[in-house]
C-alpha atoms as a PDB file:
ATOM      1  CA  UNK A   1      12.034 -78.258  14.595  1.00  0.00           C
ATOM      2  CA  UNK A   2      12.524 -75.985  17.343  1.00  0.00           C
ATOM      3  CA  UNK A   3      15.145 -77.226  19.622  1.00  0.00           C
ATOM      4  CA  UNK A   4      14.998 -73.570  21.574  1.00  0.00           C
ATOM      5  CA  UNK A   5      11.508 -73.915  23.454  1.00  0.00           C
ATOM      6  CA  UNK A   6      11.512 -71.906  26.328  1.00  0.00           C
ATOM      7  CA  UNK A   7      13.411 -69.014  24.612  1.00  0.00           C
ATOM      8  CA  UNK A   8      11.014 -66.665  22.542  1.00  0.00           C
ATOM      9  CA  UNK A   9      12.101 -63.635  19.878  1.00  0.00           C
ATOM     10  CA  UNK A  10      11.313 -60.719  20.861  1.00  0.00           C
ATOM     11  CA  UNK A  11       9.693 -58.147  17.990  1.00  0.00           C
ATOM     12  CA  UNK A  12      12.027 -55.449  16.991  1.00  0.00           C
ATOM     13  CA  UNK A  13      10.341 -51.860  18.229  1.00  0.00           C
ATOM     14  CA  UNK A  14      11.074 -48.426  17.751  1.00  0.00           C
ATOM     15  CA  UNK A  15      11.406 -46.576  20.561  1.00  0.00           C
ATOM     16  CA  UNK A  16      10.314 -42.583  20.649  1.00  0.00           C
ATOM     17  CA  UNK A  17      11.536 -41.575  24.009  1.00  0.00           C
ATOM     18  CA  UNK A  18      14.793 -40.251  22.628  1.00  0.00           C
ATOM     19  CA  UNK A  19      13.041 -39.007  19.489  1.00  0.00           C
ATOM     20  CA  UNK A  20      10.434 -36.685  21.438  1.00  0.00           C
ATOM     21  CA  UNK A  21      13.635 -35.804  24.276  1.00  0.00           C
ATOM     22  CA  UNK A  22      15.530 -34.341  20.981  1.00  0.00           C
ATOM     23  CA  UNK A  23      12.733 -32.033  19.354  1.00  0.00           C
ATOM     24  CA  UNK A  24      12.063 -31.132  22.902  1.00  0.00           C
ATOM     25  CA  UNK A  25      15.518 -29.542  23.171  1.00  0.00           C
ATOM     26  CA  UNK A  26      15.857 -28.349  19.540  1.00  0.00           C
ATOM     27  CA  UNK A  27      12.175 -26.335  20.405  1.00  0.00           C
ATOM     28  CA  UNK A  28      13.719 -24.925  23.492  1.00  0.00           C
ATOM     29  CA  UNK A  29      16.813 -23.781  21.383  1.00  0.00           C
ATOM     30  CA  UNK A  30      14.403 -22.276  18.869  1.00  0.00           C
ATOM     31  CA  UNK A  31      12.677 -20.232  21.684  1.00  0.00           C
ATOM     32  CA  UNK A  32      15.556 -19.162  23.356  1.00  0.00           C
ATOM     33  CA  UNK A  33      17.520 -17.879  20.212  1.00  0.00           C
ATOM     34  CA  UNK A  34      14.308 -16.076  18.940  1.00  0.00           C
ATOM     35  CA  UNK A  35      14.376 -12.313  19.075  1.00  0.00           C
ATOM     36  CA  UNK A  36      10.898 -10.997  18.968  1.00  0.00           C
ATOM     37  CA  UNK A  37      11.266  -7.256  18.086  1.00  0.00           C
ATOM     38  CA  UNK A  38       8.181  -4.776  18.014  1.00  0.00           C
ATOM     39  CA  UNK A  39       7.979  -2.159  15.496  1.00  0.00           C
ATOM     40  CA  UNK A  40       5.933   1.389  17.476  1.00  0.00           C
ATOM     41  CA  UNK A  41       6.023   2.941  14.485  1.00  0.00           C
ATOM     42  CA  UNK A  42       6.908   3.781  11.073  1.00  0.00           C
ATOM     43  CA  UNK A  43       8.699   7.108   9.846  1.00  0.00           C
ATOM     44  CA  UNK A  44       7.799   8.175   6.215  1.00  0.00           C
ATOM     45  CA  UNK A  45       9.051  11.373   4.424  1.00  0.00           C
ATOM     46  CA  UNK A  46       6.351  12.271   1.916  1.00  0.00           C
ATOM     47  CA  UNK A  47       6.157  13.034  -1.100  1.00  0.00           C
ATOM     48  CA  UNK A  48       9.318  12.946  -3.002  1.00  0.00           C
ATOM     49  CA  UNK A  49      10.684  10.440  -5.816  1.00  0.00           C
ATOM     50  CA  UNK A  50      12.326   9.556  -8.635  1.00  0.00           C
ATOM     51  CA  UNK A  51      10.182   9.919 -11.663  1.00  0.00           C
ATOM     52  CA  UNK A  52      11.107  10.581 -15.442  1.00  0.00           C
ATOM     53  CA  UNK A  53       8.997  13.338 -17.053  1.00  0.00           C
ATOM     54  CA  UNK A  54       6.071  12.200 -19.482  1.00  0.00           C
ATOM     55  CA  UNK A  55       6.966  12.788 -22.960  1.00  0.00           C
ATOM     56  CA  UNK A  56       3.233  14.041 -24.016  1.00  0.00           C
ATOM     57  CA  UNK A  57       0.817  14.689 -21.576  1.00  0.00           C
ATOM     58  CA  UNK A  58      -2.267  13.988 -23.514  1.00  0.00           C
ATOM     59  CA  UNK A  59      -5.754  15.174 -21.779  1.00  0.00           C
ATOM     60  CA  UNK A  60      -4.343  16.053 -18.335  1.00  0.00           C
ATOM     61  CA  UNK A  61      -6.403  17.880 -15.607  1.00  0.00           C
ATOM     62  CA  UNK A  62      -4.206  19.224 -13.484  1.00  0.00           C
ATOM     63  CA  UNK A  63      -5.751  19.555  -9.841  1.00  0.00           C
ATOM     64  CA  UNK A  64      -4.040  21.601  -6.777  1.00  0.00           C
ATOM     65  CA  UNK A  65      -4.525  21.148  -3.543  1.00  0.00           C
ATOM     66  CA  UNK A  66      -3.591  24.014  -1.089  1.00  0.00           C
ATOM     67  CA  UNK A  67      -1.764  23.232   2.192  1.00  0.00           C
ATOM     68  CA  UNK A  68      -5.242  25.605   3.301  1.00  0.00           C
ATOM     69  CA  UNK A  69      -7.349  23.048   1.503  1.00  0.00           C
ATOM     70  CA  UNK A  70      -8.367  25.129  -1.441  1.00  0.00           C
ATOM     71  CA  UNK A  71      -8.761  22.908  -4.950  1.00  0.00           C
ATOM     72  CA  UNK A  72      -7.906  24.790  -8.162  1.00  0.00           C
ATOM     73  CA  UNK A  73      -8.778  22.182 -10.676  1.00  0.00           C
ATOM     74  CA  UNK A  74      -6.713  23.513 -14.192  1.00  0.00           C
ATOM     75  CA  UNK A  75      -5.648  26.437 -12.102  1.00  0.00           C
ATOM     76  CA  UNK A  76      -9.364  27.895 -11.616  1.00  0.00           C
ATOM     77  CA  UNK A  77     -10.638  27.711  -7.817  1.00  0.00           C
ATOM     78  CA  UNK A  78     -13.582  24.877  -7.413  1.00  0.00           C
ATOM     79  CA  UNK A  79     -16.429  26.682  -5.024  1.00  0.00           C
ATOM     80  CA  UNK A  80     -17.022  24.684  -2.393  1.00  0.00           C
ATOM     81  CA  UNK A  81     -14.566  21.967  -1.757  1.00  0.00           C
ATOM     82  CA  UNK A  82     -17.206  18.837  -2.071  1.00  0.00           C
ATOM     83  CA  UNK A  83     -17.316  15.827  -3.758  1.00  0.00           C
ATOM     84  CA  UNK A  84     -20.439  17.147  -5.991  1.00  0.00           C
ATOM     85  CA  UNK A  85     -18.687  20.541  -7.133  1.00  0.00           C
ATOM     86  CA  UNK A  86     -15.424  18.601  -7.476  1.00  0.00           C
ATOM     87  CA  UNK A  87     -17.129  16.045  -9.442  1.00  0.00           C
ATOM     88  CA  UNK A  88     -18.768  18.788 -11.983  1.00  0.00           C
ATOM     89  CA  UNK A  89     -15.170  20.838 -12.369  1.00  0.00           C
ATOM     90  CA  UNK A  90     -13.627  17.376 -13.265  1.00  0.00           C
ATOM     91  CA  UNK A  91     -16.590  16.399 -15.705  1.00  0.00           C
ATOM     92  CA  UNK A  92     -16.072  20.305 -17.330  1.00  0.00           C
ATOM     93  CA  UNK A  93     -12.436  20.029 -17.325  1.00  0.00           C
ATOM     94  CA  UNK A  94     -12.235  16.352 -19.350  1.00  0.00           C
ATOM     95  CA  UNK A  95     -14.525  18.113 -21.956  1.00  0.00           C
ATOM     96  CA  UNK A  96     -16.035  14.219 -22.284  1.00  0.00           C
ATOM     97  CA  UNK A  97     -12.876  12.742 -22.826  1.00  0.00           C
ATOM     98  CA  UNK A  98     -13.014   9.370 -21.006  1.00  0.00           C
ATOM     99  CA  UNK A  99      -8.895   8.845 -21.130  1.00  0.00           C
ATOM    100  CA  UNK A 100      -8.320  12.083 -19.456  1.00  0.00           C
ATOM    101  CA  UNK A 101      -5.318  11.617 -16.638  1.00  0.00           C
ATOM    102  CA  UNK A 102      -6.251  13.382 -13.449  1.00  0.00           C
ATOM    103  CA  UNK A 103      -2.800  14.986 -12.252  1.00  0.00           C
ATOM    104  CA  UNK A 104      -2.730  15.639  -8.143  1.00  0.00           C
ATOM    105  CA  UNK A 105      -0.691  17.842  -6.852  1.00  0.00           C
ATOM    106  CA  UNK A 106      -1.114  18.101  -3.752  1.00  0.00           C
ATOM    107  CA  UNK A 107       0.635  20.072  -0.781  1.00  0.00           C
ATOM    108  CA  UNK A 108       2.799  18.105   1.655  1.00  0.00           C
ATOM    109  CA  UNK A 109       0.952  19.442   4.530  1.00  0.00           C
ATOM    110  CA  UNK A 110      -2.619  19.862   2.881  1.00  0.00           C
ATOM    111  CA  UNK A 111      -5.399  17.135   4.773  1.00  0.00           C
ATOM    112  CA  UNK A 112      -5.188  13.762   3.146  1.00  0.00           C
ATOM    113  CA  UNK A 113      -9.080  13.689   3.058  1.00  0.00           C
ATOM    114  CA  UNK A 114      -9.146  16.438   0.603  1.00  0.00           C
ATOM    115  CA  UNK A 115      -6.832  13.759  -1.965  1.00  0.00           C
ATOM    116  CA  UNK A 116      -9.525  11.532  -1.482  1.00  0.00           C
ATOM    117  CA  UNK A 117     -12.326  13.433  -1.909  1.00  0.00           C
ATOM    118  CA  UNK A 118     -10.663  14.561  -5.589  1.00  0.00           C
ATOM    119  CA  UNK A 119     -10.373  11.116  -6.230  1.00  0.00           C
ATOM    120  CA  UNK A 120     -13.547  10.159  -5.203  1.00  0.00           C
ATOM    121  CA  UNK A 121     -14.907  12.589  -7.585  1.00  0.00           C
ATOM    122  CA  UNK A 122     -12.846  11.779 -10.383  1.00  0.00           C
ATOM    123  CA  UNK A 123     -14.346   8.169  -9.747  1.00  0.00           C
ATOM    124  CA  UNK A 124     -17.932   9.220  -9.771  1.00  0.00           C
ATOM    125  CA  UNK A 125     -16.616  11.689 -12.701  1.00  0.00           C
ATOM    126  CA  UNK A 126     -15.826   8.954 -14.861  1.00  0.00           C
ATOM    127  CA  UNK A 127     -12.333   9.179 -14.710  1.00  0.00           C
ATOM    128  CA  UNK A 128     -10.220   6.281 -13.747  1.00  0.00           C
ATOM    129  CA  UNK A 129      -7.007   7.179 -14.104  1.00  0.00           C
ATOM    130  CA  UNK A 130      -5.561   8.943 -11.549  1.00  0.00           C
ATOM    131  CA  UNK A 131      -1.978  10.345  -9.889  1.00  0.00           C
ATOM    132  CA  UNK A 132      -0.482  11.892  -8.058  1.00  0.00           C
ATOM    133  CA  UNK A 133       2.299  14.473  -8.772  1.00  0.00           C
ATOM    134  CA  UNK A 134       5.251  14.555  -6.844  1.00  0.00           C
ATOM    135  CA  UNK A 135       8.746  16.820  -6.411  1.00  0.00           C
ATOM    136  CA  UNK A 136      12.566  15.589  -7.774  1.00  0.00           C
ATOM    137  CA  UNK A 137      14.978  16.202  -4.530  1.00  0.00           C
ATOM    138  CA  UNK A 138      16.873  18.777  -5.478  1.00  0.00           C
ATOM    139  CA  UNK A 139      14.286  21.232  -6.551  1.00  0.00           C
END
C-alpha cells in the first residue's frame, strides 16, 4: 500500500560535472609544469675507450686508415681505395679463413666513408666479423 501518492523517488545519478571540472584543472597543471627542452645538438669525442687487450688474436687483418684516406690492409698499401680492390686485399689477407677478425684502425680525422667502404668489402669479402680499434686515454 502506498499511502505517499503524489510523492515519487527520484533515481540516484551520478553526476560528471565536477568529475570533468577536476581533470580539466589537473591537465592544465600538467601543461603548465611541463618543461619542453630541445636538444640542437649532440657533442661526441671520438674514438677513445676502455677496452682490455685480447689475449690471442687469432686470424686478424689489421686494416689502417690514413687521416689522407690511404688503406694499408696488414701494413701493405691497397691501390686504389675501392670497394673491389679492398674487397680482393681482404680476400688475400684471410688466406680463406672464414673466422678471420677484420681489425679497423682508423684515424680520428680520416672520412667516415672510407670505414664503410672497408666494411663493405669485408662484407662482400666474406668476412663478418668486424671492429674497430680504438686508443686507451693516456697513451
Amino acid at each position: 500500500m502506498n499511502f505517499r501518492r503524489g510523492i515519487s523517488r527520484d533515481e540516484p545519478e551520478i553526476n560528471l560535472i565536477p568529475l570533468i571540472d577536476v581533470l580539466l584543472v589537473i591537465l592544465i597543471f600538467v601543461m603548465v609544469t611541463t618543461t619542453y627542452s630541445k636538444v640542437a645538438g649532440l657533442e661526441i669525442n671520438l674514438p677513445s675507450g676502455q677496452a682490455q687487450d685480447a689475449a690471442d688474436k687469432p686470424n686478424e687483418i689489421d686494416v689502417m686508415i690514413t687521416a689522407t684516406g690511404e688503406i694499408l690492409v696488414n701494413r701493405t698499401p691497397v691501390g686504389g681505395g675501392d670497394v673491389a680492390s679492398l674487397e680482393a686485399a681482404l680476400r688475400r689477407a684471410a688466406n680463406g679463413a672464414a673466422q678471420a677478425v677484420v681489425v679497423i684502425h682508423s684515424d680520428k680525422d680520416a672520412r667516415l666513408q672510407s670505414s664503410i667502404d672497408v666494411m663493405q668489402a669485408a662484407q662482400q669479402a666474406g668476412l663478418s666479423a668486424v671492429s674497430f680499434a680504438i686508443q686507451k686515454p693516456g697513451r
